[in-house]
Protein backbone atom coordinates (compact mmCIF):
# COMPACT_ATOMS: atom_id res chain seq x y z
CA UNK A 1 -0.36 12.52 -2.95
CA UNK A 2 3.42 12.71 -1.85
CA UNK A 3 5.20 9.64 -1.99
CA UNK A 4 8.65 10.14 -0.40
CA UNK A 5 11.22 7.26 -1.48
CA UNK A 6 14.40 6.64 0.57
CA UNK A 7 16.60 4.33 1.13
CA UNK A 8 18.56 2.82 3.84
CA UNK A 9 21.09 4.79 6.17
CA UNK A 10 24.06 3.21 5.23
CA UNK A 11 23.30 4.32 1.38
CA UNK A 12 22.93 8.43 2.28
CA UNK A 13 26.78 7.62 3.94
CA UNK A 14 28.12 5.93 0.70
CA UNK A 15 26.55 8.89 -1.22
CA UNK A 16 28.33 11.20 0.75
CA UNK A 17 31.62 10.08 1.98
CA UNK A 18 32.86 8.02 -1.01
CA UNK A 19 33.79 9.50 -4.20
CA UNK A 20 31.83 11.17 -7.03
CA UNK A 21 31.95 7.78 -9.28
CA UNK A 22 30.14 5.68 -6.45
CA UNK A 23 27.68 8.68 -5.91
CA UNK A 24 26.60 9.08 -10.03
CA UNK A 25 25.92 5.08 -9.25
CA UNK A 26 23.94 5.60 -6.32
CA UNK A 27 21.89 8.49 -7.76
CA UNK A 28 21.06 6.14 -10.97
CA UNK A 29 19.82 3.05 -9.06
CA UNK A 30 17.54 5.60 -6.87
CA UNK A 31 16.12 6.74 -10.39
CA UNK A 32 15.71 3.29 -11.44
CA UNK A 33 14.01 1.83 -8.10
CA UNK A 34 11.82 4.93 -8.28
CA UNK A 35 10.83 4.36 -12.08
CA UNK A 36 10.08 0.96 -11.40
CA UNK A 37 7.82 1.38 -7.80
CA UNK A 38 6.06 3.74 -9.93
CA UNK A 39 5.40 1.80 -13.02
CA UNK A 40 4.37 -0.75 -11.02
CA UNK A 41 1.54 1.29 -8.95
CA UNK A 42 0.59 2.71 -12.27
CA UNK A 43 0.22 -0.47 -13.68
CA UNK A 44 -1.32 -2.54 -10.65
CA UNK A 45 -2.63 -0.44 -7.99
CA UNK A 46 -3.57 2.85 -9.57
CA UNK A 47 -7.65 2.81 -10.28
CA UNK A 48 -10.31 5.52 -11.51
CA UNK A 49 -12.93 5.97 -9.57
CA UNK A 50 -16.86 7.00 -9.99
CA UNK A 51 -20.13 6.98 -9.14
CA UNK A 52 -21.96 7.33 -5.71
CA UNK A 53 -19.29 7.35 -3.28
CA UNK A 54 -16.49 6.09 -6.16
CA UNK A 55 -18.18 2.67 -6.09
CA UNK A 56 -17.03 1.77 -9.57
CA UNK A 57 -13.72 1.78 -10.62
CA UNK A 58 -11.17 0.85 -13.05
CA UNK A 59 -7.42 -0.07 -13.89
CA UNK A 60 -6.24 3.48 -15.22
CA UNK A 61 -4.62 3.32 -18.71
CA UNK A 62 -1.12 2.85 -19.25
CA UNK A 63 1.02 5.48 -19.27
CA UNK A 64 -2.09 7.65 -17.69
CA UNK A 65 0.04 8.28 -14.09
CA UNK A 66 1.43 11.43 -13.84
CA UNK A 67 4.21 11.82 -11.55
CA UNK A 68 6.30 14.78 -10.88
CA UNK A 69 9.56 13.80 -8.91
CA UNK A 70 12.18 16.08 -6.83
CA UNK A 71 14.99 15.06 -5.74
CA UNK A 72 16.50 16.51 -2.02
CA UNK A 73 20.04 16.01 -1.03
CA UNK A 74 20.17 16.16 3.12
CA UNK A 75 17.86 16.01 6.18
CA UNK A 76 16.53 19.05 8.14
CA UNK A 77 18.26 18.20 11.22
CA UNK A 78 19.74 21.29 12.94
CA UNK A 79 23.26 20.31 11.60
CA UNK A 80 23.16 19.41 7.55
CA UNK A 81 22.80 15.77 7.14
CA UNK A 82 23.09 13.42 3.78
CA UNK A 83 19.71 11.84 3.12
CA UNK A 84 19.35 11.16 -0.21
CA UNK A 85 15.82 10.63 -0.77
CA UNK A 86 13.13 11.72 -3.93
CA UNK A 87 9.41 13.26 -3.43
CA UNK A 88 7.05 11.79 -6.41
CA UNK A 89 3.87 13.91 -6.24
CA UNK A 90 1.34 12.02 -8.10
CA UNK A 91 -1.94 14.28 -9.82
CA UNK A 92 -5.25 13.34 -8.57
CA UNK A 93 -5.69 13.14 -12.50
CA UNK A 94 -5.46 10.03 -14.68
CA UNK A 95 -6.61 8.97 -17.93
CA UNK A 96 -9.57 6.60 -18.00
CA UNK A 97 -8.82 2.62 -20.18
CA UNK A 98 -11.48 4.06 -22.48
CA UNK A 99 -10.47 5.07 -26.24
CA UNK A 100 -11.21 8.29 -26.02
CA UNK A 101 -8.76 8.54 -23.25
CA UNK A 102 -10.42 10.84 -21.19
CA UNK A 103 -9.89 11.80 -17.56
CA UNK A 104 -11.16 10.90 -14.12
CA UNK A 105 -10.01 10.87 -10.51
CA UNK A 106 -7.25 8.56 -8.93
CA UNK A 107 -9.24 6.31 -5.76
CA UNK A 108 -6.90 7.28 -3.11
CA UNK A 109 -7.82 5.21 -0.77
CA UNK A 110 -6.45 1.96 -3.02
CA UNK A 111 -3.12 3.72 -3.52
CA UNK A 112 -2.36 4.22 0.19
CA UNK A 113 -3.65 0.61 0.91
CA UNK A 114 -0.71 -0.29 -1.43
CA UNK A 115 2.11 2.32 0.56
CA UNK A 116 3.95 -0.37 2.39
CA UNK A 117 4.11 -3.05 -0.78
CA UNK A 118 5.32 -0.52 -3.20
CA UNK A 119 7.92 0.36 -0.42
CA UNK A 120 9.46 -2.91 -0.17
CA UNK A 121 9.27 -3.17 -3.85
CA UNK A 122 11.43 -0.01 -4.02
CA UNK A 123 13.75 -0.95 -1.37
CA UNK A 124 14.27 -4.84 -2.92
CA UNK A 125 14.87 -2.92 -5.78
CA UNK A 126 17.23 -0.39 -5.13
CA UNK A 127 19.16 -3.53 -3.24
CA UNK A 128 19.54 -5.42 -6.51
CA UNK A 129 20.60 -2.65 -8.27
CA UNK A 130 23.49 -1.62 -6.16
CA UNK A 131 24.73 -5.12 -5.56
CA UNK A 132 24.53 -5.43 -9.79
CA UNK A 133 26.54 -1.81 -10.40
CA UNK A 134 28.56 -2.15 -7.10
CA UNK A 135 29.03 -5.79 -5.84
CA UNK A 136 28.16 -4.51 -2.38
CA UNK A 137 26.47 -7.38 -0.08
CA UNK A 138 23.57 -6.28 2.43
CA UNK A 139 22.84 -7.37 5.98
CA UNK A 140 19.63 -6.99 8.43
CA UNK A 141 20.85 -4.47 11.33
CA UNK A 142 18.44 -4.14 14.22
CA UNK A 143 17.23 -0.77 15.20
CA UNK A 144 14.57 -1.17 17.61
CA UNK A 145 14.63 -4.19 19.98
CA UNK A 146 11.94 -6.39 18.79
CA UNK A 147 10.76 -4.72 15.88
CA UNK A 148 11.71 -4.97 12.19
CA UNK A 149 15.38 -5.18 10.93
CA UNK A 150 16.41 -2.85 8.24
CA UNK A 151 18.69 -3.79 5.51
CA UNK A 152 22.38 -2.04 5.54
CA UNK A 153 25.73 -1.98 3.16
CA UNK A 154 27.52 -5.19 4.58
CA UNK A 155 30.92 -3.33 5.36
CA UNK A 156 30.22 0.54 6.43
CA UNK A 157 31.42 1.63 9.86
CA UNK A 158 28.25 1.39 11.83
CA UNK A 159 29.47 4.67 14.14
CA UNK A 160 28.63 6.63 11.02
CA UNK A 161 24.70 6.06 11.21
CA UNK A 162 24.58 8.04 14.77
CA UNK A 163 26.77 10.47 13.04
CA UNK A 164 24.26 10.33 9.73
CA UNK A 165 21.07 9.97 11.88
CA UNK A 166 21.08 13.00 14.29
CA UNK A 167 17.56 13.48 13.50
CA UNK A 168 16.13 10.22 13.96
CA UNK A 169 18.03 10.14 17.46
CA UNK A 170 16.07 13.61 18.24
CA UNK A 171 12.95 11.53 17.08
CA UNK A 172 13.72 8.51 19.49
CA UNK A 173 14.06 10.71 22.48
CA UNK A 174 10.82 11.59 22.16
CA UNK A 175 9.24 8.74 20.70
CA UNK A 176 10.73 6.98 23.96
CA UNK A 177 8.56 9.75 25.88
CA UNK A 178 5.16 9.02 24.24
CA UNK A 179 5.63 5.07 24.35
CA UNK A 180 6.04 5.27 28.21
CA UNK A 181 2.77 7.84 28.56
CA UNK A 182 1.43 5.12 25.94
CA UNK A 183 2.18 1.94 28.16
CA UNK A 184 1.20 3.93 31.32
CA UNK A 185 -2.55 4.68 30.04
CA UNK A 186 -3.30 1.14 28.53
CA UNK A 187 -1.16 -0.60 30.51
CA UNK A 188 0.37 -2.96 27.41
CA UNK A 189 3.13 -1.68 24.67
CA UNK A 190 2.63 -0.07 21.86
CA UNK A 191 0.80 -2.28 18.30
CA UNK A 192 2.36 -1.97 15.19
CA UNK A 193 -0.49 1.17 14.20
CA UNK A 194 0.23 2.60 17.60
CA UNK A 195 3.87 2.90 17.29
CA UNK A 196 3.41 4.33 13.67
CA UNK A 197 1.20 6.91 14.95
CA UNK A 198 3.63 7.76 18.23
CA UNK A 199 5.94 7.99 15.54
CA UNK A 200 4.32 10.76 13.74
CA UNK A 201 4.03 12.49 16.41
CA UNK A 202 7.32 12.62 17.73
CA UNK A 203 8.51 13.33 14.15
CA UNK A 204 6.15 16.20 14.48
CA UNK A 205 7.02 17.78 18.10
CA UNK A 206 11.07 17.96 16.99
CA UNK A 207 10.61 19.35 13.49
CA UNK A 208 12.72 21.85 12.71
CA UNK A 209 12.04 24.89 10.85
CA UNK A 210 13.00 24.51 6.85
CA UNK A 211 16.91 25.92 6.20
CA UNK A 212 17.12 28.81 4.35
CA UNK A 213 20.74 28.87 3.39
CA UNK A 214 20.95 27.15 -0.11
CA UNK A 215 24.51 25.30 -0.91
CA UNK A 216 25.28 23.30 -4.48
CA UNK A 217 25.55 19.05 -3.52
CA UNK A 218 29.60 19.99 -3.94
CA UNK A 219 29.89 22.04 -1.03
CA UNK A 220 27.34 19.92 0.85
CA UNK A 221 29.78 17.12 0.24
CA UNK A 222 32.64 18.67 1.39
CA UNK A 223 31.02 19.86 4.65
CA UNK A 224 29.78 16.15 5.31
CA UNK A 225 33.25 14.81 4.78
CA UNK A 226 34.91 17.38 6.76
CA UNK A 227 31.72 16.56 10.02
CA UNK A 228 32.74 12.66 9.40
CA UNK A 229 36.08 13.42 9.73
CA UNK A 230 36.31 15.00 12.47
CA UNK A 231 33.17 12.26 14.18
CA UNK A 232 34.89 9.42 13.21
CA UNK A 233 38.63 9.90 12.32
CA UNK A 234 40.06 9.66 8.38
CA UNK A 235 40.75 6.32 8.16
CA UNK A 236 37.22 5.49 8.48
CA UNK A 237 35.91 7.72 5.66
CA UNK A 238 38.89 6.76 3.13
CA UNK A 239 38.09 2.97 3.79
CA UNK A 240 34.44 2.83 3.04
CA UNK A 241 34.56 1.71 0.03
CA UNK A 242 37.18 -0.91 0.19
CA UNK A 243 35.59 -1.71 3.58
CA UNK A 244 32.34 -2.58 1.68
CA UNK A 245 33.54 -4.61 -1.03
CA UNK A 246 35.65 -6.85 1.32
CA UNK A 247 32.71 -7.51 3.53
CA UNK A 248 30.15 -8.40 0.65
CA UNK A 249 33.04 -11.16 -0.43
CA UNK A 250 32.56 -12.27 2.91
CA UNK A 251 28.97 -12.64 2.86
CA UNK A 252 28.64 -14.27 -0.57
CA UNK A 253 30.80 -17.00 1.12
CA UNK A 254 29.09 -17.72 4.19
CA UNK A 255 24.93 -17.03 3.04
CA UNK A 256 23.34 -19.27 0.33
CA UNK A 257 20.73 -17.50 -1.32
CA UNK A 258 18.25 -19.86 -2.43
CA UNK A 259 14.21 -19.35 -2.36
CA UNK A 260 12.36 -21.82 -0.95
CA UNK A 261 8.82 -21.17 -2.23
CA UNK A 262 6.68 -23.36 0.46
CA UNK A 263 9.00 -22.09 2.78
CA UNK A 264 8.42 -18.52 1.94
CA UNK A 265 4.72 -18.99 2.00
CA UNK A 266 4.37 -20.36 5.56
CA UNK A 267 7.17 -18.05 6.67
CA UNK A 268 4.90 -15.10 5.10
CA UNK A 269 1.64 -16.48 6.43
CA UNK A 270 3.27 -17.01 9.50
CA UNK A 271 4.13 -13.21 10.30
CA UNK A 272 1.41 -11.60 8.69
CA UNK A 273 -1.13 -13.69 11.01
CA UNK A 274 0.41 -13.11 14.14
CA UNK A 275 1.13 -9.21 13.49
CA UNK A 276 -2.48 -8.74 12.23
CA UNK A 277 -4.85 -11.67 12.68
CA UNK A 278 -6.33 -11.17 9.59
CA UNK A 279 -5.18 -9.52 6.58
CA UNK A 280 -5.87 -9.05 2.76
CA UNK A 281 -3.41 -9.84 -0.38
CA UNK A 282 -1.56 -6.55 -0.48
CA UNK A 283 -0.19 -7.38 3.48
CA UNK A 284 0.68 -10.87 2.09
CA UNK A 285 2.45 -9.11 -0.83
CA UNK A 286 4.48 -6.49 1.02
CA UNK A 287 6.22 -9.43 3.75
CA UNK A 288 7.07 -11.47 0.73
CA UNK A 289 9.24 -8.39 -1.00
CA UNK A 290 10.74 -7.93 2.39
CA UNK A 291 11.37 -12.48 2.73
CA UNK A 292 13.02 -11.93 -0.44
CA UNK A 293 15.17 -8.64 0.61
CA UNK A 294 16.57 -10.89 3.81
CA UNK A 295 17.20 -14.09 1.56
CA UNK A 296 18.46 -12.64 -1.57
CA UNK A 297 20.59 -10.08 0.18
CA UNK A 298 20.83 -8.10 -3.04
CA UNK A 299 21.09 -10.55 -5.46
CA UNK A 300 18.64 -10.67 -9.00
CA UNK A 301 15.15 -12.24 -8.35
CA UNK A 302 13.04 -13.59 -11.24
CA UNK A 303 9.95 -11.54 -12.05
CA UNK A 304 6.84 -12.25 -10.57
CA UNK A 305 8.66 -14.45 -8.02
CA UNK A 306 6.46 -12.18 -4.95
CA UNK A 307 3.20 -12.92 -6.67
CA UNK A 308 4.42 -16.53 -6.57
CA UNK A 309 4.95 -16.93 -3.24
CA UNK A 310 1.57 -14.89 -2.42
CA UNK A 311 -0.12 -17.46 -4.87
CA UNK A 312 1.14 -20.14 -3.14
CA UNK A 313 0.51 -18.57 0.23
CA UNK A 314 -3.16 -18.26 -0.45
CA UNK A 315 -3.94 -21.27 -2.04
CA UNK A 316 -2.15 -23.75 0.68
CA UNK A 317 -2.06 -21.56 3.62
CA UNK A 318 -5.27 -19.44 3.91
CA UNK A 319 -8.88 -19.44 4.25
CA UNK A 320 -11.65 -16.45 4.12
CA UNK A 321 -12.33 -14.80 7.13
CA UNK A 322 -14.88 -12.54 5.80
CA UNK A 323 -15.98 -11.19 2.77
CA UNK A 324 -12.97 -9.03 1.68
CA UNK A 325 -10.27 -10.56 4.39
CA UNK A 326 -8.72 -13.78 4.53
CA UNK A 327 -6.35 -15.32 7.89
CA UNK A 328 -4.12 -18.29 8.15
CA UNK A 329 -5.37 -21.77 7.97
CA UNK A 330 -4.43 -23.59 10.86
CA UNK A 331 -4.94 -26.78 9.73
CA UNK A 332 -3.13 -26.09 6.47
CA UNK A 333 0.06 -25.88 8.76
CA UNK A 334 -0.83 -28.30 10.78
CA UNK A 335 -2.57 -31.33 8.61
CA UNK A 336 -1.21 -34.09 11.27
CA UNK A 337 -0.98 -32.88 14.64
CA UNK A 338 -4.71 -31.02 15.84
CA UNK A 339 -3.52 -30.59 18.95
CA UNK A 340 -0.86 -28.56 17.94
CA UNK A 341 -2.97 -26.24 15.70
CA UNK A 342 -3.38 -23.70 18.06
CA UNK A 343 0.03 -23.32 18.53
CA UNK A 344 -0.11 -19.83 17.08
CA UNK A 345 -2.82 -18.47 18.37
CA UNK A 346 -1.18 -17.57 22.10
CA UNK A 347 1.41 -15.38 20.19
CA UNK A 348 -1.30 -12.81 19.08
CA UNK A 349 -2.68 -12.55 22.31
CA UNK A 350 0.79 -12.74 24.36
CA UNK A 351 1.62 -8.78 24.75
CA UNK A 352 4.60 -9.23 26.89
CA UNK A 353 6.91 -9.55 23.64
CA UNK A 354 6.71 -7.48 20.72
CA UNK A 355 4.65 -8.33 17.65
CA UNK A 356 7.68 -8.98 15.06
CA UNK A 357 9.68 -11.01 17.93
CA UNK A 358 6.69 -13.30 18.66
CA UNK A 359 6.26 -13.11 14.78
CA UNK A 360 9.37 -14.78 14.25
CA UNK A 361 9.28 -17.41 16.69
CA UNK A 362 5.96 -18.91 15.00
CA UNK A 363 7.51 -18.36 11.54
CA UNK A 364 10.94 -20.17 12.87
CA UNK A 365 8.47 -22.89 14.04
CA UNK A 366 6.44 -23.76 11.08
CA UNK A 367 9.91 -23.69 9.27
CA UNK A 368 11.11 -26.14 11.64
CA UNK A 369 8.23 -28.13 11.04
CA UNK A 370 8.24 -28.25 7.24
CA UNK A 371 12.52 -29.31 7.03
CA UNK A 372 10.89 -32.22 9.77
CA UNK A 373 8.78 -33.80 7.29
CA UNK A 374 10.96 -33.28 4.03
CA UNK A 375 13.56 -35.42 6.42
CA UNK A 376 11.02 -37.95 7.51
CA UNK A 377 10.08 -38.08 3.66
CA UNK A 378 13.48 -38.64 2.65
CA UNK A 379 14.46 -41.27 5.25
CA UNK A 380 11.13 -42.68 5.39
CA UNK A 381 9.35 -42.93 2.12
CA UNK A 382 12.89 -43.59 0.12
CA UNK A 383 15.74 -46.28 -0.62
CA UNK A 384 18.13 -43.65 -2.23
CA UNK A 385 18.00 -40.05 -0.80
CA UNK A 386 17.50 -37.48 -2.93
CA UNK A 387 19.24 -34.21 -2.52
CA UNK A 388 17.31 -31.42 -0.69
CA UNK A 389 18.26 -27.99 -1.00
CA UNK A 390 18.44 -26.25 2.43
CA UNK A 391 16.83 -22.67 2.24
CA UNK A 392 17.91 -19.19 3.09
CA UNK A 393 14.97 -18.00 4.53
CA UNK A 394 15.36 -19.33 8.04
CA UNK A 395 18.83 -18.28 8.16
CA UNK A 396 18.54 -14.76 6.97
CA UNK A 397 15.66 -14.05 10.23
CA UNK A 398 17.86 -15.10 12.91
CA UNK A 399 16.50 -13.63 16.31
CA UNK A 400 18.60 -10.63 17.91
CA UNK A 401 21.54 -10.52 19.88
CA UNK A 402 21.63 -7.70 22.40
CA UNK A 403 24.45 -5.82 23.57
CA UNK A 404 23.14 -2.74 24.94
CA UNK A 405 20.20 -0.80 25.44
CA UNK A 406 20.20 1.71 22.14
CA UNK A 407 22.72 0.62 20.06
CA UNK A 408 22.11 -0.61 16.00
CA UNK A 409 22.86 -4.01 16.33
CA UNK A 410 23.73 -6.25 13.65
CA UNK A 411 22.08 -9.86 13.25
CA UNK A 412 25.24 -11.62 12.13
CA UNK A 413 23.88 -15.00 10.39
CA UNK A 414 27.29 -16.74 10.73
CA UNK A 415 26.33 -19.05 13.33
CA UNK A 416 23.45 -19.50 12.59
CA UNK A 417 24.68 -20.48 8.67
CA UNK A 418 27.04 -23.07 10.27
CA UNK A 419 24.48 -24.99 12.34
CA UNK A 420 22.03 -25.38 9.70
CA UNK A 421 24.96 -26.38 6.87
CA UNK A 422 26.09 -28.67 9.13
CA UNK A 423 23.14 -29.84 10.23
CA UNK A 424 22.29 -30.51 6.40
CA UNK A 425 25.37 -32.39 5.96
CA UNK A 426 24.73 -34.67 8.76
CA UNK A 427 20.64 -35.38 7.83
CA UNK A 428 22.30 -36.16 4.43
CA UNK A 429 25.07 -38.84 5.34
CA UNK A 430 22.86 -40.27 7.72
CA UNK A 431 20.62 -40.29 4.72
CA UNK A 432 22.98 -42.56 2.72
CA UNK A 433 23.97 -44.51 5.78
CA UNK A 434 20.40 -45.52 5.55
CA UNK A 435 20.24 -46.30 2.18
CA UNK A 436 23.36 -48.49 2.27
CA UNK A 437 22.13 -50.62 5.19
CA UNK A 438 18.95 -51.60 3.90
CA UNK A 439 20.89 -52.81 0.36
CA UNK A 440 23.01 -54.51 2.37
CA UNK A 441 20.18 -56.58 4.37
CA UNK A 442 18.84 -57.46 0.63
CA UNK A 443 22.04 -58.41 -0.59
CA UNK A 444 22.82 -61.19 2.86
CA UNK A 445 18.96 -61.75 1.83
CA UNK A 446 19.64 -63.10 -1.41
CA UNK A 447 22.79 -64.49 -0.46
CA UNK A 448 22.23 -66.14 2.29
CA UNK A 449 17.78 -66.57 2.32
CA UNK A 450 16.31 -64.99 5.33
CA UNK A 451 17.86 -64.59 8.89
CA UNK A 452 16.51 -66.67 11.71
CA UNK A 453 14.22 -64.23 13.75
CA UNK A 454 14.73 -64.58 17.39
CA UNK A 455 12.49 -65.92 20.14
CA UNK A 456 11.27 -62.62 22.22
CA UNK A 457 13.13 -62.15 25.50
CA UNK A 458 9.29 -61.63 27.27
CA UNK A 459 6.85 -64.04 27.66
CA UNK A 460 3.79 -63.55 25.26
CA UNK A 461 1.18 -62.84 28.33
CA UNK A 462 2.99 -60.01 28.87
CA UNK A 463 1.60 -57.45 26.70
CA UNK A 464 -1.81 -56.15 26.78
CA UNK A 465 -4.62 -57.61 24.42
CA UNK A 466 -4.95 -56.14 21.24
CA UNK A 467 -1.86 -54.01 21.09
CA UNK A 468 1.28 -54.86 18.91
CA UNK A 469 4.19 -52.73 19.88
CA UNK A 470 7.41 -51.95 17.67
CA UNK A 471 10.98 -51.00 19.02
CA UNK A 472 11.87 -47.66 18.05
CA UNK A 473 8.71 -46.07 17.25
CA UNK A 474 6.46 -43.84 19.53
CA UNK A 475 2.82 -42.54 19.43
CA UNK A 476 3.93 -38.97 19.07
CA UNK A 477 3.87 -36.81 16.09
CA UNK A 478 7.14 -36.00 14.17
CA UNK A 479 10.42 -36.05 16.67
């Protein structure tokens, strides 16, 4: 097996524009983002397999993975292209938990289940590694209307990934091709599988033959610089770096990176049952590396903070669908309002939107729904208010803005980091507003004994039989 680990566009520029010192650091947090994905299949996804059919299986032992990693330095576009990125090739061969330590076959089929978690893993890794050895920020930066952001250096000239990705735009072209035959014979867009597989093939039709002229990474450099250069002007290459660290001040001051744990798990449950329906832990797993990659925006996470919010996502949020596969519990989200329950349900059957966009609105929704109550609690149930803290996560999944047809957009959460601060600010004074009228009304209580209760402005045959209405309350659920 062939795991290929890269990382995001803007990363391949810093390693190639900026100077040797920022490339050594780049090279050393791939090494460590790769070390650690790896341990971590070795340790939690790897299994031996045997018996009929590789029924029974097993944890391997630890330290019985054996990986052999290369490293490559550019693309195999037509014109040489930075893309940092390492091949693992993992043997088919692992020792067995047993004392003798013998050997036995890897279960393949469990390690490529596991592709997508142990890619966010690398990714969230790689992130926090570079924002520790660098103090560069990152920011989501929207490729593909509709479908997943990716995560980008907060600060590097976004002109540079066309000039960078010359090979993905010779994939697009004809990706854009197959979608269209796609949509024309089933008459609906593309699924999540679907696109993959278009994808594959489109990466497949425009491959270009391997390069057979061999240069060191020093005249590689050189020949990138010199390409950017001349793409892009000088001022934009000598400024990346300066560029970068200005713009991760920036973000530190406008995005609060706090984890909300109930608020990852619904937002988690949330996309994973409208992109699939139903789903097993590993999907669960993977979308709460990636909550944690928009949130944290580089910053440290504790350990085992993803299998928290997977925990907690299964246990409040979940039920079995069948024997090996589990899907959201509706009326885990919605424990008050039954009518509402099915409020998700139309967004996996609506194909007029993409998957991720209609995933976001119900995950923006239940969010929604979840700062409702804790404000209802603290108004309601309360004298004093008590101090909530206002997550990240629904700030860092802002929906797109669109400015033209193929260009990378960026999801800029300033706005959105405003409203929801001051939107905080206001729940909270009107919080304490609360809390000092009602002391007041004991205080003129105990002063003064109780106030004289006026005589109702209707006459009593008014209202209905058997009803007893009160000002300022309605029969709906939470407004």
């Amino acid at each position: 097996m062939d795991f290929t680990f890269r990382p995001p566009p803007t990363a391949h520029i810093a390693f190639a524009l900026i100077d040797d010192e920022v490339r050594r650091v780049l090279e050393l947090c791939q090494d460590i983002s790769v070390d650690k994905t790896l341990a971590w299949v070795g340790k939690a996804v790897a299994q031996i397999r045997w018996g009929s059919g590789g029924t029974r299986r097993k944890p391997i032992r630890d330290g019985g993975l054996i990986v052999a990693v290369f490293r490559h330095y550019e693309s195999r576009a037509a014109e040489s292209r930075p893309l940092l990125h390492d091949h693992a090739v993992v043997s088919i061969r692992a020792r067995r938990p047993d004392e003798k330590g013998t050997w036995g076959n890897l279960s393949a089929d469990s390690m490529l289940a596991h592709i997508v978690a142990a890619d966010t893993l690398y990714v969230l890794t790689f992130m926090e590694e570079v924002s520790a050895r660098l103090g560069w920020a990152w920011e989501p930066r929207e490729v593909t209307p509709g479908r997943r952001p990716v995560m980008e250096i907060s600060g590097i000239d976004q002109r540079l990934i066309g000039w960078q990705s010359t090979r993905r735009q010779q994939v697009e072209d004809a990706m854009s091709i197959l979608t269209a035959t796609y949509e024309k014979k089933h008459g609906h867009t593309p699924g999540e599988r679907a696109a993959h597989a278009l994808g594959c093939q489109a990466a497949d039709r425009t491959r270009p033959p391997k390069r057979t002229e061999l240069l060191s990474l020093t005249e590689l450099r050189k020949r990138w610089r010199d390409s950017a250069i001349r793409a892009q002007g000088t001022d934009v290459v000598d400024q990346l770096a300066q560029r970068a660290r200005a713009a991760a001040t920036a973000v530190w001051a406008r995005v609060r990176p706090v984890v909300d744990i109930t608020l990852a798990a619904v937002d988690v449950v949330a996309v994973v049952y409208v992109m699939r329906g139903a789903f097993k832990r590993h999907h669960l797993l993977a979308e709460a590396r990636r909550h944690l990659t928009y949130v944290l925006r580089g910053l440290p996470h504790q350990a085992g903070l993803d299998e928290q919010i997977v925990q907690t996502a299964i246990d409040d949020y979940t039920r079995p669908a069948s024997r090996r596969m589990m899907t959201a519990d509706l009326s885990a989200l919605y424990p008050h309002d039954t009518e509402d329950q099915a409020v998700l349900r139309p967004l996996t059957r609506n194909r007029s939107a993409p998957p991720y966009e209609r995933a976001r609105l119900a995950a923006d929704a239940l969010a929604a729904r979840v700062h409702a109550v804790r404000r209802a609690e603290r108004l309601g149930s309360r004298t004093r208010p008590r101090t909530v803290s206002v997550p990240a996560a629904s700030r860092s999944h802002l929906r797109p803005f669109r400015t033209g047809p193929k260009d990378s957009r960026l999801l800029e959460p300033e706005t959105g980091v405003d409203t929801v601060e001051q939107t905080r600010r206001t729940f909270e004074a009107a919080a304490r507003l609360a809390a000092r009228l009602q002391d007041g009304k004991r205080e003129r209580a105990v002063t003064h004994g109780p106030r004289p209760q006026r005589a109702p402005a209707t006459p009593p045959h008014t209202q209905q039989p058997g009803t007893q209405r009160t000002p300022g309350r309605t029969t709906g659920g939470v407004a």
